[in-house]
PDB file of N, CA and C in Angstrom:
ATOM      1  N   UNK A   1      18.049  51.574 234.996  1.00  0.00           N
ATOM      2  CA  UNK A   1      19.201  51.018 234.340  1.00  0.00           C
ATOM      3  C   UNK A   1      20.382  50.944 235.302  1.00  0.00           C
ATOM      4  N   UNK A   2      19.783  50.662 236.241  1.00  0.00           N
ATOM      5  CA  UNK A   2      20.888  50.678 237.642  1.00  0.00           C
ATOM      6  C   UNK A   2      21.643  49.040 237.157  1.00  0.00           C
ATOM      7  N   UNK A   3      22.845  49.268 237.564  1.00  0.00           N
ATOM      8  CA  UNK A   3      23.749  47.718 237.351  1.00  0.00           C
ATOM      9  C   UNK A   3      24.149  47.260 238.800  1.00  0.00           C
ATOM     10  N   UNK A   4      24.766  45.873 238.756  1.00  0.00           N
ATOM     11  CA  UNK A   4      25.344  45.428 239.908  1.00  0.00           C
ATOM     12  C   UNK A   4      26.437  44.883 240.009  1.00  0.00           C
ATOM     13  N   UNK A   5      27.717  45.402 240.490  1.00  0.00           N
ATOM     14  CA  UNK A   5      29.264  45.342 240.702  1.00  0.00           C
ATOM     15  C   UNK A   5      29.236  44.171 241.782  1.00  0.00           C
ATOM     16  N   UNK A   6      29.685  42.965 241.976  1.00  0.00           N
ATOM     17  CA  UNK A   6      29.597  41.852 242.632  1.00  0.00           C
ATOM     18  C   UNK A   6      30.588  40.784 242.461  1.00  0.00           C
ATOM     19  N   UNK A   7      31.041  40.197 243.343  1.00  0.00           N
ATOM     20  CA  UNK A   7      31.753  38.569 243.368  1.00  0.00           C
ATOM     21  C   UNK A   7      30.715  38.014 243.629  1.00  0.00           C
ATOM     22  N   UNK A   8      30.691  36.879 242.828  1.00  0.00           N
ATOM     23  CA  UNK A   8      29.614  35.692 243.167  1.00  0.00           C
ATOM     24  C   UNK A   8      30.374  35.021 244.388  1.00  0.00           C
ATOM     25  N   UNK A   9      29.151  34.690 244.811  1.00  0.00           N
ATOM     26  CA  UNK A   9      29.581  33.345 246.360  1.00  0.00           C
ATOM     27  C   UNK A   9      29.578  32.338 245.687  1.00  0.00           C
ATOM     28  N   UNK A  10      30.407  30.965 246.081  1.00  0.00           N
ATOM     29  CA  UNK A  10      29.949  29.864 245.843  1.00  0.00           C
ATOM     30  C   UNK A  10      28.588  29.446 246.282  1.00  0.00           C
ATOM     31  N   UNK A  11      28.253  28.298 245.592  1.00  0.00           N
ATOM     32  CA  UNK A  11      27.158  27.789 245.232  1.00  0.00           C
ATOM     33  C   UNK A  11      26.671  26.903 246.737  1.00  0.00           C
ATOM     34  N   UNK A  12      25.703  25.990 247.262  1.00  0.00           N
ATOM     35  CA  UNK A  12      25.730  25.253 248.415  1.00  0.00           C
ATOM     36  C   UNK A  12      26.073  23.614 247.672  1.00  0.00           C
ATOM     37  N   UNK A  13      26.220  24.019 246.581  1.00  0.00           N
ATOM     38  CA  UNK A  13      26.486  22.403 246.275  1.00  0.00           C
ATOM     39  C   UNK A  13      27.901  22.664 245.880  1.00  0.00           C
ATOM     40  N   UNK A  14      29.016  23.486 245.548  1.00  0.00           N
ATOM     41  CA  UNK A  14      29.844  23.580 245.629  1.00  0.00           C
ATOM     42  C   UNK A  14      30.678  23.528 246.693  1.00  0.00           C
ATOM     43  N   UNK A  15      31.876  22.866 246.881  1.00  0.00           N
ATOM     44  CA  UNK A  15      32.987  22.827 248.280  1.00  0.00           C
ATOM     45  C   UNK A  15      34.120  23.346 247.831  1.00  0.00           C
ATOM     46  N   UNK A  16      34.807  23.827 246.720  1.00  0.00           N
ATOM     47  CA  UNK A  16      35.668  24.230 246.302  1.00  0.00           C
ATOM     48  C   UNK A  16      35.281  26.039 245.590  1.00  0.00           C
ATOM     49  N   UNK A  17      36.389  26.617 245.452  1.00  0.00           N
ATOM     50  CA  UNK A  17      35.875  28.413 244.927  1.00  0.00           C
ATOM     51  C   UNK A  17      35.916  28.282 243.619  1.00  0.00           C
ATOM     52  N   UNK A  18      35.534  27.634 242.702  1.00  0.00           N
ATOM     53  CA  UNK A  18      35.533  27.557 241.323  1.00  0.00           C
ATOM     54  C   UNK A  18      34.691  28.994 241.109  1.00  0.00           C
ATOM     55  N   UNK A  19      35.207  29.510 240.185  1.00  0.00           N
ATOM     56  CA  UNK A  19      34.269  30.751 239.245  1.00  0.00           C
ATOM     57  C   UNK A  19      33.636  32.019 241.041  1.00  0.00           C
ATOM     58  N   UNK A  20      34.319  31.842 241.226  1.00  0.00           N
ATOM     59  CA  UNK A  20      34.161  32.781 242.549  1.00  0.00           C
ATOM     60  C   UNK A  20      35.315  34.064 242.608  1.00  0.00           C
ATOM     61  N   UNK A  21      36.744  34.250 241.894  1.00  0.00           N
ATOM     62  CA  UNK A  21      37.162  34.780 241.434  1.00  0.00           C
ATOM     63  C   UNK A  21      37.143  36.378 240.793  1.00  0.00           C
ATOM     64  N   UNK A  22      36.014  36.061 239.484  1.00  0.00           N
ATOM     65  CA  UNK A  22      35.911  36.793 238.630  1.00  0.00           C
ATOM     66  C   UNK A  22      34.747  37.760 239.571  1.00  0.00           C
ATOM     67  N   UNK A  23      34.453  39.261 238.652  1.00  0.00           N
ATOM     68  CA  UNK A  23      33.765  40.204 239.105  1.00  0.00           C
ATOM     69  C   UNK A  23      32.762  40.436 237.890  1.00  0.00           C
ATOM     70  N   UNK A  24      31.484  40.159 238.598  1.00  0.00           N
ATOM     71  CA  UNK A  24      30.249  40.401 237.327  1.00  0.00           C
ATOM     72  C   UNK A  24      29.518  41.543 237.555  1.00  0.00           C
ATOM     73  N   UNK A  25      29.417  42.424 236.213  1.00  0.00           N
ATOM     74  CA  UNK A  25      28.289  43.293 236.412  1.00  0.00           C
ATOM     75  C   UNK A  25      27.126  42.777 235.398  1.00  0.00           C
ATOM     76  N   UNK A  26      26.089  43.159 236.094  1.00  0.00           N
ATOM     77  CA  UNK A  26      24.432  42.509 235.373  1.00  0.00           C
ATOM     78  C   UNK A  26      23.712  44.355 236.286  1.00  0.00           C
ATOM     79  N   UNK A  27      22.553  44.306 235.312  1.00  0.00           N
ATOM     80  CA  UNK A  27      21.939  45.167 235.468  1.00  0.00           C
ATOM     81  C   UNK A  27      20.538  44.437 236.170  1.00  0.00           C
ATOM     82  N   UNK A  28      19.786  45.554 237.008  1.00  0.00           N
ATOM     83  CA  UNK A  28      18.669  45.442 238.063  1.00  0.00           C
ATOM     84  C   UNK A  28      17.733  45.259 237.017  1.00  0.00           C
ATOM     85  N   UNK A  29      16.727  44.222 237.136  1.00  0.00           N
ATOM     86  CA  UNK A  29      15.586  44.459 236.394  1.00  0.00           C
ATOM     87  C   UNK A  29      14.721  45.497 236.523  1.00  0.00           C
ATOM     88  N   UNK A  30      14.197  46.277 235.701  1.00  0.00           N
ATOM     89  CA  UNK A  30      13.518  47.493 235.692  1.00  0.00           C
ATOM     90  C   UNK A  30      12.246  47.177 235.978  1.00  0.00           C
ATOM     91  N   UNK A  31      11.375  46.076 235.646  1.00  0.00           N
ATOM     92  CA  UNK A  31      10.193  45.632 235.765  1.00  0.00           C
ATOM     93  C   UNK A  31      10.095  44.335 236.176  1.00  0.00           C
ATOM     94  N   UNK A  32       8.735  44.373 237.139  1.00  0.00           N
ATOM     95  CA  UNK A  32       8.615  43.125 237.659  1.00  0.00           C
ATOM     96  C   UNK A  32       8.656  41.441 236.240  1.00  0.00           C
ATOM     97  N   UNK A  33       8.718  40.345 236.712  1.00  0.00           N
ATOM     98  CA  UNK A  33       8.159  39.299 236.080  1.00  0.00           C
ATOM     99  C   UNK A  33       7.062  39.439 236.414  1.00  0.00           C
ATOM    100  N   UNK A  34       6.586  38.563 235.154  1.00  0.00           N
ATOM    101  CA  UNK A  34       4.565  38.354 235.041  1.00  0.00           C
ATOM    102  C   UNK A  34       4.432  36.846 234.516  1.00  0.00           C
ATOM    103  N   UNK A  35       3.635  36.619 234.791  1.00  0.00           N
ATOM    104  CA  UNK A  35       3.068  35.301 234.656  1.00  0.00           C
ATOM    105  C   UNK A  35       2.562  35.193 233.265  1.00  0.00           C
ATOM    106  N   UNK A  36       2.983  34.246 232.236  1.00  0.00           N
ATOM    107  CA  UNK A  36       2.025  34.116 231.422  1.00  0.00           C
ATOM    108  C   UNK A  36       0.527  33.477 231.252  1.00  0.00           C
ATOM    109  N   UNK A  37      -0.244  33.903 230.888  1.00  0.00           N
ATOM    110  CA  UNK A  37      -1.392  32.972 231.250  1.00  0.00           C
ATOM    111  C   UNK A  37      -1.484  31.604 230.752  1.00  0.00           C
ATOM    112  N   UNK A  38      -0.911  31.532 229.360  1.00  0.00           N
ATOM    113  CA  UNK A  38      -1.110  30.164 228.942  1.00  0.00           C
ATOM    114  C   UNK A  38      -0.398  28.513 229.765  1.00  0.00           C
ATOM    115  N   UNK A  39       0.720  29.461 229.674  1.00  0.00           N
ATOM    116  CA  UNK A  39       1.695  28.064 230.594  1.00  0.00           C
ATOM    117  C   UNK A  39       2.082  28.354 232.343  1.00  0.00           C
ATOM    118  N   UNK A  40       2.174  29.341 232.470  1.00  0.00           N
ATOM    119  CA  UNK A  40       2.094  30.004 233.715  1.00  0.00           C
ATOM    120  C   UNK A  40       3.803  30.002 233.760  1.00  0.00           C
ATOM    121  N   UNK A  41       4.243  30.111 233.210  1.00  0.00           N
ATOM    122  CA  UNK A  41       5.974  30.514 233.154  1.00  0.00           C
ATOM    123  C   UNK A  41       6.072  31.939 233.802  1.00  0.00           C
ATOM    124  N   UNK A  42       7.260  32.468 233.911  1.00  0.00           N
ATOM    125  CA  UNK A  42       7.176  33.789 234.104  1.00  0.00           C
ATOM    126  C   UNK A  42       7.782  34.076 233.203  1.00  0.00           C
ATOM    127  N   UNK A  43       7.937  35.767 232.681  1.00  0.00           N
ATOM    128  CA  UNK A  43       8.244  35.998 231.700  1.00  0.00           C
ATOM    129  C   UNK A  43       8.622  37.498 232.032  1.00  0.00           C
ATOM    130  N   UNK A  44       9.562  38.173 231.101  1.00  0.00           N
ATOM    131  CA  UNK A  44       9.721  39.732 231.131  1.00  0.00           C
ATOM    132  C   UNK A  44      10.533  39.777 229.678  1.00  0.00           C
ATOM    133  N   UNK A  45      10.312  41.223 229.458  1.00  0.00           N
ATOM    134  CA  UNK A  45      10.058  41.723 228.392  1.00  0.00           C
ATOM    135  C   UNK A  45      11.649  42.815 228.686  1.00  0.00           C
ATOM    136  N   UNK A  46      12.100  42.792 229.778  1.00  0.00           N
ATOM    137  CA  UNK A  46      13.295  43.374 229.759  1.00  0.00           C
ATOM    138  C   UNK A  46      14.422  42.752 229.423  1.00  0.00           C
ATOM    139  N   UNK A  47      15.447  43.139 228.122  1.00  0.00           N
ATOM    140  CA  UNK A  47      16.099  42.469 227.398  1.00  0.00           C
ATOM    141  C   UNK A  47      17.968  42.523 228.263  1.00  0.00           C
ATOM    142  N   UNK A  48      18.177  43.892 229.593  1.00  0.00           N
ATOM    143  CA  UNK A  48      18.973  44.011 230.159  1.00  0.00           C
ATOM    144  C   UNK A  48      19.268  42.765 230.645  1.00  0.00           C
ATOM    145  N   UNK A  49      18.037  41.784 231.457  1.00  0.00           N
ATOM    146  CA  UNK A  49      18.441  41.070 232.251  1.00  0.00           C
ATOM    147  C   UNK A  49      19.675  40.303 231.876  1.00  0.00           C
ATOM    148  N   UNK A  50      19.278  39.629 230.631  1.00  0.00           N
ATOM    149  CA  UNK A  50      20.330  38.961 229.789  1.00  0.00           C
ATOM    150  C   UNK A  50      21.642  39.044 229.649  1.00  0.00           C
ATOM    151  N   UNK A  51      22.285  40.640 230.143  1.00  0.00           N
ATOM    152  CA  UNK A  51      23.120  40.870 230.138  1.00  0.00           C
ATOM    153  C   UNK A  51      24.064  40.620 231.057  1.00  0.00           C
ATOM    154  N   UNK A  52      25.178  39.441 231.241  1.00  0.00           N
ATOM    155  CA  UNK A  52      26.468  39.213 232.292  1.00  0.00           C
ATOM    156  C   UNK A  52      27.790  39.350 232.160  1.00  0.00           C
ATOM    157  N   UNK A  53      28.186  40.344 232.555  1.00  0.00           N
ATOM    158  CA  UNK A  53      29.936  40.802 231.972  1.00  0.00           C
ATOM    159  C   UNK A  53      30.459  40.388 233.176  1.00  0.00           C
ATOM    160  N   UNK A  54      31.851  39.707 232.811  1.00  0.00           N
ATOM    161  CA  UNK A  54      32.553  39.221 233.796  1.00  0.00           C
ATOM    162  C   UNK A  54      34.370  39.826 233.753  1.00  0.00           C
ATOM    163  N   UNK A  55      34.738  40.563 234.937  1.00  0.00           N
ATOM    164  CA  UNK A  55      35.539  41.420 234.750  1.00  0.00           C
ATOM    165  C   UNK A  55      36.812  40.184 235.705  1.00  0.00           C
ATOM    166  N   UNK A  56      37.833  40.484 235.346  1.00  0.00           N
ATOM    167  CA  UNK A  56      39.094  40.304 236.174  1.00  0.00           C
ATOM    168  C   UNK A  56      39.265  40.753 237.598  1.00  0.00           C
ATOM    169  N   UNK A  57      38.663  42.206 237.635  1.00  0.00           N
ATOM    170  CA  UNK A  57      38.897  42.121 239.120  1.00  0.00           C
ATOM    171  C   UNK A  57      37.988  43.785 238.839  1.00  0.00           C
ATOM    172  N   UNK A  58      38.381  44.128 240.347  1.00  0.00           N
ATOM    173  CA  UNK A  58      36.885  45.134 240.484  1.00  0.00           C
ATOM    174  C   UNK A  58      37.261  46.280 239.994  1.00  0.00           C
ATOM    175  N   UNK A  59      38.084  47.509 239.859  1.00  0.00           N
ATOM    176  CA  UNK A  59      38.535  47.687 239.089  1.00  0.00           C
ATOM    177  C   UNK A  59      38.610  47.973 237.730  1.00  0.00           C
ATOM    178  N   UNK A  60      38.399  47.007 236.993  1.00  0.00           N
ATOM    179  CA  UNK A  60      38.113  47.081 235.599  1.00  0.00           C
ATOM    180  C   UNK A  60      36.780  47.091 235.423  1.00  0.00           C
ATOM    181  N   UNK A  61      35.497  46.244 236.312  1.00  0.00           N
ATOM    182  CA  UNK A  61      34.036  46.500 236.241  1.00  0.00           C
ATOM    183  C   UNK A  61      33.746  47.945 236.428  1.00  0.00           C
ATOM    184  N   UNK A  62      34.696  48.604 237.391  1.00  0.00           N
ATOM    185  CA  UNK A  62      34.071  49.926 237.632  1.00  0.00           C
ATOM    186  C   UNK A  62      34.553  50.740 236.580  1.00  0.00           C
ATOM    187  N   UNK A  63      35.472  50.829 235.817  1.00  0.00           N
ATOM    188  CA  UNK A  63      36.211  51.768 235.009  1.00  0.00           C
ATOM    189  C   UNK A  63      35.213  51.608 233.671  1.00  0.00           C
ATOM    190  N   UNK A  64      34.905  49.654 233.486  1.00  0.00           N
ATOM    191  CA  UNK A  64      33.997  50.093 232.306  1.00  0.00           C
ATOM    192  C   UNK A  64      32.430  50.830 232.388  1.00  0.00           C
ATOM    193  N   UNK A  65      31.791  50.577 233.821  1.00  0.00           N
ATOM    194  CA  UNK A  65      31.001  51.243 234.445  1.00  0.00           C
ATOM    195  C   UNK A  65      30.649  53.130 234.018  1.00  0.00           C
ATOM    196  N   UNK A  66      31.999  53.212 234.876  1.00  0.00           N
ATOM    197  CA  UNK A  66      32.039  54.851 234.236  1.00  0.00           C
ATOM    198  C   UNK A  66      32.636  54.886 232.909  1.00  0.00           C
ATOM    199  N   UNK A  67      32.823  54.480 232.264  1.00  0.00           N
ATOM    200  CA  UNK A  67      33.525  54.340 231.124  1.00  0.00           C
ATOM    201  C   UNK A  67      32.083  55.003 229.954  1.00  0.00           C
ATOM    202  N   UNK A  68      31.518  54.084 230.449  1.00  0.00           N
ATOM    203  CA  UNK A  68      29.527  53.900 229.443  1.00  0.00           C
ATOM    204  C   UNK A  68      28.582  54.662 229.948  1.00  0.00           C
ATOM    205  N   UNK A  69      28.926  55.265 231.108  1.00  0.00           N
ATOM    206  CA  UNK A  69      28.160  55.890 232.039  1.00  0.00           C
ATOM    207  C   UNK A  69      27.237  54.820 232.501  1.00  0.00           C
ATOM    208  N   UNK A  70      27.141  53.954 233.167  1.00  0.00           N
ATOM    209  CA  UNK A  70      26.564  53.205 233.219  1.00  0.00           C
ATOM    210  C   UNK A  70      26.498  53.390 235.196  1.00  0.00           C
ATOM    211  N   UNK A  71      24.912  53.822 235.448  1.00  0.00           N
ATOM    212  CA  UNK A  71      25.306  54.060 236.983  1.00  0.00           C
ATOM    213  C   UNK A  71      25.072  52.615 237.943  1.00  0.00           C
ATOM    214  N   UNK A  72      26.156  52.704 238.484  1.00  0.00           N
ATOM    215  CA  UNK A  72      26.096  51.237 239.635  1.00  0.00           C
ATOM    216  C   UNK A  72      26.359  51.172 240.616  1.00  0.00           C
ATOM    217  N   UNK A  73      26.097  50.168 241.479  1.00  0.00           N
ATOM    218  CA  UNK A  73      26.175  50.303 243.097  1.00  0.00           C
ATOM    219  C   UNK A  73      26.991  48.651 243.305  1.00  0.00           C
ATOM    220  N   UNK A  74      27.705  48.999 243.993  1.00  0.00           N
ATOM    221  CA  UNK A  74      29.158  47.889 244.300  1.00  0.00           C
ATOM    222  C   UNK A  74      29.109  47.093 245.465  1.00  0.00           C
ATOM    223  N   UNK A  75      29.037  46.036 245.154  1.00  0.00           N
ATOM    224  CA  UNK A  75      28.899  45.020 246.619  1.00  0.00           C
ATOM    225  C   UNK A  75      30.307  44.483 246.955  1.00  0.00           C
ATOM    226  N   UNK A  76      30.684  45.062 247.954  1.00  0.00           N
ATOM    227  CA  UNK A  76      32.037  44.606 248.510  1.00  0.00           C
ATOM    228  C   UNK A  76      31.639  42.892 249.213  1.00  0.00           C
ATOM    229  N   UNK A  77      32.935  41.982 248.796  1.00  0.00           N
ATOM    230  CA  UNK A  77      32.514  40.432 248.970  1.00  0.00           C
ATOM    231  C   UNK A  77      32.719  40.088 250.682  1.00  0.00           C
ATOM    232  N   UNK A  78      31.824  39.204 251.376  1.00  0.00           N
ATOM    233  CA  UNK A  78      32.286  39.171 252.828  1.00  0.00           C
ATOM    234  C   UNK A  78      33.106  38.331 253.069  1.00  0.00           C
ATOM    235  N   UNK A  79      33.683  38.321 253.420  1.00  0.00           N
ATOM    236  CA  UNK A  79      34.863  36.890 253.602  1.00  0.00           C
ATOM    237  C   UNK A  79      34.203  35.832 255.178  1.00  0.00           C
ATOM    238  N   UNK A  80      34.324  35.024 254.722  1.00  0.00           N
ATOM    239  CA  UNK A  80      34.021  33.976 255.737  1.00  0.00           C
ATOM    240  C   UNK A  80      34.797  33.799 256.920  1.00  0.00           C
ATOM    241  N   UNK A  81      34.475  33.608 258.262  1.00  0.00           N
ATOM    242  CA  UNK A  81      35.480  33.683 258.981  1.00  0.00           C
ATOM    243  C   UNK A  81      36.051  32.217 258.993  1.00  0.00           C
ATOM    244  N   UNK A  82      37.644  32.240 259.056  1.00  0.00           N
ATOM    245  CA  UNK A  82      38.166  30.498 258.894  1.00  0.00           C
ATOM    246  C   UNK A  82      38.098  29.837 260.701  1.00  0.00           C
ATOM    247  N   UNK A  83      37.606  28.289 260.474  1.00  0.00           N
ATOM    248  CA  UNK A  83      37.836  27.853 261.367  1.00  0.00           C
ATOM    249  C   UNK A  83      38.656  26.738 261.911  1.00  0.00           C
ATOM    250  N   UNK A  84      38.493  26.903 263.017  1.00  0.00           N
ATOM    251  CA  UNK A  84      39.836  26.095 263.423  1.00  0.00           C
ATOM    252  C   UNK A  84      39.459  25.047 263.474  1.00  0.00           C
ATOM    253  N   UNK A  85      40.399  24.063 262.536  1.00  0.00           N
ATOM    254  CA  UNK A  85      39.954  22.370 262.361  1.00  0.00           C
ATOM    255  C   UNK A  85      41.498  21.548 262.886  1.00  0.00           C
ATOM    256  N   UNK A  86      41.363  20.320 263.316  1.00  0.00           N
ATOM    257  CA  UNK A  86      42.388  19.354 263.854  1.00  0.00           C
ATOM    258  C   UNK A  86      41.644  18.181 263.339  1.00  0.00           C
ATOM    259  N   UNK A  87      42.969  17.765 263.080  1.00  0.00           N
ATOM    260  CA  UNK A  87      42.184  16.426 262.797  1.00  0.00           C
ATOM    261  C   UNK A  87      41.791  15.124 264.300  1.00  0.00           C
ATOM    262  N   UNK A  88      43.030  15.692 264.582  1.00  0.00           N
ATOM    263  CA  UNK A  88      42.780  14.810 266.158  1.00  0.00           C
ATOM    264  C   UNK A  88      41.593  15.255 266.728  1.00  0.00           C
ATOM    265  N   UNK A  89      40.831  16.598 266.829  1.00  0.00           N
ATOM    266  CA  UNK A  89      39.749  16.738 266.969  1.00  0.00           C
ATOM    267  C   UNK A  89      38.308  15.344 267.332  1.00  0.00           C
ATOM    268  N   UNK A  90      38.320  14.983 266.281  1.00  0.00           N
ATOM    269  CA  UNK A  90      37.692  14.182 265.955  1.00  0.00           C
ATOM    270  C   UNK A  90      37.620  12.544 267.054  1.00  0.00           C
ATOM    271  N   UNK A  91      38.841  12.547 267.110  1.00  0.00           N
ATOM    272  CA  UNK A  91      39.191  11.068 268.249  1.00  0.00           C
ATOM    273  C   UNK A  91      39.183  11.586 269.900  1.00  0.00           C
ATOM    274  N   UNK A  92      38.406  12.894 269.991  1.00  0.00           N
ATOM    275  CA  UNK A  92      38.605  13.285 271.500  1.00  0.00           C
ATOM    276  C   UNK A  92      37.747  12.885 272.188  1.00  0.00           C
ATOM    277  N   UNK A  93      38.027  12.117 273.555  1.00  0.00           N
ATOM    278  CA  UNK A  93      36.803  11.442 274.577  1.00  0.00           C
ATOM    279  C   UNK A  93      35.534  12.313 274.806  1.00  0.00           C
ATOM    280  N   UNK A  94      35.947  14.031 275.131  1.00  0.00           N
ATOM    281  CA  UNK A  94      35.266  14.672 275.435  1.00  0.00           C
ATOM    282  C   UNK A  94      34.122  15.325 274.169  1.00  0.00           C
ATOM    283  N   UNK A  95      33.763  14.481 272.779  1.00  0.00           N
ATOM    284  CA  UNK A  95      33.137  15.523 272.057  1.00  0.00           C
ATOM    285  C   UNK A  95      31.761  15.710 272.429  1.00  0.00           C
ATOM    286  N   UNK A  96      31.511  16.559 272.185  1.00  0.00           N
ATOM    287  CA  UNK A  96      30.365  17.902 272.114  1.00  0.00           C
ATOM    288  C   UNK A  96      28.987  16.104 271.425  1.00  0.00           C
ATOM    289  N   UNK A  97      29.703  15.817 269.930  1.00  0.00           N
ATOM    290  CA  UNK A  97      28.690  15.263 269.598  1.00  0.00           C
ATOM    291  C   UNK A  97      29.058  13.816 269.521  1.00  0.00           C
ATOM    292  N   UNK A  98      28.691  12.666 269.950  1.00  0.00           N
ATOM    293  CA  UNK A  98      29.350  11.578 269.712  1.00  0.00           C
ATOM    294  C   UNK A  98      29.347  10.832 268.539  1.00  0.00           C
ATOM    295  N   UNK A  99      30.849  10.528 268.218  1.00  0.00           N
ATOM    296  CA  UNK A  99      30.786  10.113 266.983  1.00  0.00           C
ATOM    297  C   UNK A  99      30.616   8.306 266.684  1.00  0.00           C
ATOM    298  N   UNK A 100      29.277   7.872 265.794  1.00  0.00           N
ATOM    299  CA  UNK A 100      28.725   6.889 265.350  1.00  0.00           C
ATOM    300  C   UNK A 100      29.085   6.722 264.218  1.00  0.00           C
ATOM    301  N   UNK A 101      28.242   5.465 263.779  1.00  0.00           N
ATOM    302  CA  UNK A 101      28.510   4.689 262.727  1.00  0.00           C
ATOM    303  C   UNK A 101      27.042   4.969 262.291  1.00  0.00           C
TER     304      UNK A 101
END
């Protein structure tokens, strides 16, 4: 019944931080998925998974955490390193990759 304290990353089809913000705790599945035989779906019988609380900030995930006793392990978010963009960049004789049509 282990949980997980987390910021979601954006998505790869996302370019903007929509819903990247908030702080979710969800609990570890306790048991593997299994295959059903008839349709071959997967399937589990653990009703935790279902569970996604979305907190304001980290903070309040952990307080309700210990709050329920609820034991969890906290993923601090990595920050991306920023890079350096120009726009003139782009019109320089010397680029790296040449720019086509």
């Amino acid at each position: 019944m282990l949980a997980r304290i987390y910021q979601p990353a954006r998505t790869a089809m996302q370019s903007g931080k929509a819903r990247t913000k908030k702080w979710v705790l969800e609990y570890e599945p306790e048991q593997p998925r299994e295959i059903e035989p008839l349709m071959g779906w997967t399937a589990s019988s653990d009703m935790r998974q279902q569970i996604v609380l979305d907190f304001d900030n980290k903070d309040e995930a952990v307080n309700y955490a210990e709050a329920h006793k609820i034991p969890y392990q906290l993923f601090e978010p990595q920050e991306p390193a920023p890079k350096a963009k120009s726009y003139s960049d782009n019109f320089r004789y010397d680029r790296k990759i040449p720019w086509s049509h």
